[in-house]
C-alpha atoms as a PDB file:
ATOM      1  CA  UNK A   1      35.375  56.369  22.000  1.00  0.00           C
ATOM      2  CA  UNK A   2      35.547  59.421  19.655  1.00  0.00           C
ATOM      3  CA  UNK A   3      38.245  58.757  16.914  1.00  0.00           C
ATOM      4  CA  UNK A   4      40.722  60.783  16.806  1.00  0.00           C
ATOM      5  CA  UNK A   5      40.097  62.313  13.525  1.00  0.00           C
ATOM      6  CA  UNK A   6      36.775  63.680  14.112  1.00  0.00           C
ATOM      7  CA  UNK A   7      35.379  66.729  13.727  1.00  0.00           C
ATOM      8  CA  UNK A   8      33.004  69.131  16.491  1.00  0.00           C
ATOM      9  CA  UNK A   9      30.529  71.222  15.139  1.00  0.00           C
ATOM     10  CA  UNK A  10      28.859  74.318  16.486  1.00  0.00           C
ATOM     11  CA  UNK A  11      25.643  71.624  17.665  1.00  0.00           C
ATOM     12  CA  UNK A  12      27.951  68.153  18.743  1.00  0.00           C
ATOM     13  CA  UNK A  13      29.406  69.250  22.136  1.00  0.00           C
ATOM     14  CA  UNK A  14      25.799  70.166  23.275  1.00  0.00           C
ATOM     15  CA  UNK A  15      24.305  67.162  21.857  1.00  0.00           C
ATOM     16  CA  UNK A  16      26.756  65.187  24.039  1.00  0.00           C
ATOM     17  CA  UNK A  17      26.014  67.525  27.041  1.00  0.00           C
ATOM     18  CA  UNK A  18      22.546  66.916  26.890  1.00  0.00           C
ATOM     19  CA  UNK A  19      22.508  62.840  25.858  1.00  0.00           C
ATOM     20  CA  UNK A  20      25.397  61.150  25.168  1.00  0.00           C
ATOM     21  CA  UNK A  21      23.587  58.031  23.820  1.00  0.00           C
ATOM     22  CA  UNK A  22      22.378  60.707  21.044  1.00  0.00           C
ATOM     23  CA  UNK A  23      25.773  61.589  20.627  1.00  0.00           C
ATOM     24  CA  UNK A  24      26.681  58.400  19.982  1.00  0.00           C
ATOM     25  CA  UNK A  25      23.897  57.785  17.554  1.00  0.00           C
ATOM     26  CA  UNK A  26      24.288  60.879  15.220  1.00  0.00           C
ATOM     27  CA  UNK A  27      27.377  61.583  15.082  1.00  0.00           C
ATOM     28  CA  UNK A  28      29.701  58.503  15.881  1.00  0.00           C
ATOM     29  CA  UNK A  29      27.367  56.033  14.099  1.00  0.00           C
ATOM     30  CA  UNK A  30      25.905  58.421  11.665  1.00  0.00           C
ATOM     31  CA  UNK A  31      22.410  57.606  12.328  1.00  0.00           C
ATOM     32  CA  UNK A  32      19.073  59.696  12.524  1.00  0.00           C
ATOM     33  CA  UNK A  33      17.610  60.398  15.589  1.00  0.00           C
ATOM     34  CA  UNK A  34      13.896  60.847  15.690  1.00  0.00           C
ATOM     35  CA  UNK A  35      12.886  64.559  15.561  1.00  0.00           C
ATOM     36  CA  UNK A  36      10.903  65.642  19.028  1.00  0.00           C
ATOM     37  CA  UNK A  37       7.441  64.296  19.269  1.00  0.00           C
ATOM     38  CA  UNK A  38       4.923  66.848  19.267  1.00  0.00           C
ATOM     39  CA  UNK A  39       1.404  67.424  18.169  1.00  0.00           C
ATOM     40  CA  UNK A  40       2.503  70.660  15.943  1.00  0.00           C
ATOM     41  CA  UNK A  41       5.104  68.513  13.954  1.00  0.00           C
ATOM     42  CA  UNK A  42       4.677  69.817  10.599  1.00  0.00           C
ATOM     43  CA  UNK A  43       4.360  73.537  12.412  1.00  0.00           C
ATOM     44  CA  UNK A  44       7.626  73.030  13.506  1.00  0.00           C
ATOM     45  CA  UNK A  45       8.919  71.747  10.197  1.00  0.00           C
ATOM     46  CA  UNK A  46       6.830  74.595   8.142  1.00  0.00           C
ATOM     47  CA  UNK A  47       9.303  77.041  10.389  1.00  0.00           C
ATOM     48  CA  UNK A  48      12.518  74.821  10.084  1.00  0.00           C
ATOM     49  CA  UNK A  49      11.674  75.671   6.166  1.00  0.00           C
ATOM     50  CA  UNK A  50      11.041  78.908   6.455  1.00  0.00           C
ATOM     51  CA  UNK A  51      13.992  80.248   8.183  1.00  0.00           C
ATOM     52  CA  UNK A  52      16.301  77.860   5.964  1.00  0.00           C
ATOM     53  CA  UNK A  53      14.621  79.383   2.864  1.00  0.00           C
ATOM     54  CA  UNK A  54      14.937  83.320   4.365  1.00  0.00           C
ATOM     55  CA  UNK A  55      18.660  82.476   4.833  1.00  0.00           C
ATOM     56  CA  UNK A  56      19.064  81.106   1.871  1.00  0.00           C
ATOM     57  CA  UNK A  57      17.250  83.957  -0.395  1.00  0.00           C
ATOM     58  CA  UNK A  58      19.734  86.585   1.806  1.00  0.00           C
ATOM     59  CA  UNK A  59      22.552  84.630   0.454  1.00  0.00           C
ATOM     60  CA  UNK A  60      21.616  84.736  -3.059  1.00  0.00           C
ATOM     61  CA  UNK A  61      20.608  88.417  -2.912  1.00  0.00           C
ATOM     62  CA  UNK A  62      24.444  88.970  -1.423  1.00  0.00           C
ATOM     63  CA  UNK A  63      25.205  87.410  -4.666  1.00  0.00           C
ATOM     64  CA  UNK A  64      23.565  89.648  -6.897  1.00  0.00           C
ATOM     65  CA  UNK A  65      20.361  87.107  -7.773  1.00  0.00           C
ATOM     66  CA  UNK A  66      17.089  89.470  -8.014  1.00  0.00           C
ATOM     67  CA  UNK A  67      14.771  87.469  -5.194  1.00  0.00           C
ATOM     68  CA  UNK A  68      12.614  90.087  -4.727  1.00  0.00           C
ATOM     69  CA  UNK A  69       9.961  89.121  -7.742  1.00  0.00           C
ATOM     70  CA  UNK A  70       9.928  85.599  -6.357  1.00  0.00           C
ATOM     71  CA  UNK A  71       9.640  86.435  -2.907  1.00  0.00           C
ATOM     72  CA  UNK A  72       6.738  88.629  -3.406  1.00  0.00           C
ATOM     73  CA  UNK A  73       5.014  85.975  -5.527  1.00  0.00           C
ATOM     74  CA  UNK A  74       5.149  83.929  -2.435  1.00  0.00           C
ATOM     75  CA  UNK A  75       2.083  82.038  -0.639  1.00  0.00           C
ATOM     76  CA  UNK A  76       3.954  82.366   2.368  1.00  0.00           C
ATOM     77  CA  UNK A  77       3.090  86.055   4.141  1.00  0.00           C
ATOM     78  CA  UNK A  78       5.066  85.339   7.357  1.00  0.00           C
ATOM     79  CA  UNK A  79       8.267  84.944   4.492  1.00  0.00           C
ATOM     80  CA  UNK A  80       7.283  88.002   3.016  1.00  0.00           C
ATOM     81  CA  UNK A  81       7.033  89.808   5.698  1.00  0.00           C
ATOM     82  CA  UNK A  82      10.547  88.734   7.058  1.00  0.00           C
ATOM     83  CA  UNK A  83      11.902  90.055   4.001  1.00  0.00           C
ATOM     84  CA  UNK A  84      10.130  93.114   4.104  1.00  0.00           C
ATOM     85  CA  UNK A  85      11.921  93.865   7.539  1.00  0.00           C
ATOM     86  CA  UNK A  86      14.716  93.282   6.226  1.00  0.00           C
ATOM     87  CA  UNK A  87      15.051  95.002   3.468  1.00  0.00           C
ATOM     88  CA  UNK A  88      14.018  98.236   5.386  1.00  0.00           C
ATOM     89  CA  UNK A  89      16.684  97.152   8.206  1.00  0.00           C
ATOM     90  CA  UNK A  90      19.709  95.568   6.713  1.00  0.00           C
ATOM     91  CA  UNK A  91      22.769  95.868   9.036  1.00  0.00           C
ATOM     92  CA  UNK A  92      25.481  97.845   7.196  1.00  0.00           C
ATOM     93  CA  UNK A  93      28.002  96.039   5.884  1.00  0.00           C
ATOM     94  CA  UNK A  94      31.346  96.798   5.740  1.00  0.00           C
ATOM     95  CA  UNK A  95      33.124  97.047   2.526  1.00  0.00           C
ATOM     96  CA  UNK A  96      35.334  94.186   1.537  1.00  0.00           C
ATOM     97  CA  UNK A  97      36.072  91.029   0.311  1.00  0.00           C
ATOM     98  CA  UNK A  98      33.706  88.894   1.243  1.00  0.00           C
ATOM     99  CA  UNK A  99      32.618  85.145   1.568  1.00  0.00           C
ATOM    100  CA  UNK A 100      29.477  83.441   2.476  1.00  0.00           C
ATOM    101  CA  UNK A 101      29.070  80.168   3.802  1.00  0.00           C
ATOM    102  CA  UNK A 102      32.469  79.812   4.404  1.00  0.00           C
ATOM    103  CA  UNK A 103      33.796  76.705   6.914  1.00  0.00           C
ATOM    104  CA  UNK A 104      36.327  77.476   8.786  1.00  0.00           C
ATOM    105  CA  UNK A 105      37.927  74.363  11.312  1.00  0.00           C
ATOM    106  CA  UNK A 106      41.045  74.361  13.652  1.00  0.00           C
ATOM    107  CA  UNK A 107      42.588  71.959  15.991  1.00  0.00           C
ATOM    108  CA  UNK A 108      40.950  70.904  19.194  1.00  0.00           C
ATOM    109  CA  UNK A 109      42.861  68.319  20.864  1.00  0.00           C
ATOM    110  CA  UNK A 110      43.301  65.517  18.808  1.00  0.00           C
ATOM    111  CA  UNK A 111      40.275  66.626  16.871  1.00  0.00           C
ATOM    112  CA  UNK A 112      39.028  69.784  14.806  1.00  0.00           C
ATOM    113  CA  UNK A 113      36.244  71.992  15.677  1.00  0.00           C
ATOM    114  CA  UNK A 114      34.790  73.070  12.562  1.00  0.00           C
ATOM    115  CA  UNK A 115      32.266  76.107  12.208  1.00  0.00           C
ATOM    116  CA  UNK A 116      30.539  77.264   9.514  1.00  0.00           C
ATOM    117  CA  UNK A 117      30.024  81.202   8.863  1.00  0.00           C
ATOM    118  CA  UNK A 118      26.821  83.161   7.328  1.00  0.00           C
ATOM    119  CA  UNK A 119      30.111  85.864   6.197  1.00  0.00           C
ATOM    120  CA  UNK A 120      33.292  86.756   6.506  1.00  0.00           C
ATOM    121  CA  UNK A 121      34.087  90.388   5.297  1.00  0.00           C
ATOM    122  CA  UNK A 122      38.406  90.589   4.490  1.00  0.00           C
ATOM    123  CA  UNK A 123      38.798  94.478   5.409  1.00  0.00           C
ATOM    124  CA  UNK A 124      42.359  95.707   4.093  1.00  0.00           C
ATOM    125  CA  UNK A 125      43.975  97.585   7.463  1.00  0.00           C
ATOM    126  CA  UNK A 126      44.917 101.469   6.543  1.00  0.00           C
ATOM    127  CA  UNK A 127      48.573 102.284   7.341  1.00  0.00           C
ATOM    128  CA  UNK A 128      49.781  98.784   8.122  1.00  0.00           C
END
């Protein structure tokens, strides 16, 4: 059974949709599962780094960190390239108060769902 004070991320509830025993494993017992077996393993690793490491120089940019030097230093083209495209099409972002990497969890049940934000922009609301 799931104790009462756990908490669901954004991946759990599909993890126990697709494999409960899995479930049970990573989450309840807190032990790793084996990542899928594939020929292209350290492919797929190689671009598990790379978008944790594009995420991660976004974040310190939003910061005020100058990335651009290092980035550009890079052995890595398809990284450079990524940030390339993004620095030509940033979304706007509103102005504001804001807050990266910010969890967030509220009640579900007689557990908490907990999520985990890229940002939260506070707007102040005109003529309230």
């Amino acid at each position: 059974m799931i104790n009462k004070g756990f908490e669901f991320s954004q991946s759990s509830p599909q993890t126990f949709k697709q494999c409960r025993r899995r479930f049970l494993l990573r989450y309840l017992q807190h032990m790793q599962w084996p990542d899928l077996l594939t020929n292209h393993l350290s492919q797929w690793e190689q671009a598990i780094q790379r978008g944790l490491s594009f995420h991660q120089l976004i974040l310190q940019e939003s910061l005020g960190l100058h990335v651009e030097a290092g980035i550009h230093k890079s052995d890595d083209r398809l990284l450079r390239t990524w940030w390339d495209n993004w620095r030509k099409q940033a979304p706007d972002m509103p102005r504001g108060e804001f807050f990266s990497e910010t969890m967030l969890s509220v009640p579900f049940a007689e557990h908490r769902l907990v999520a985990k934000y890229d940002r939260i922009i506070l707007q102040k609301m005109v003529g309230y």
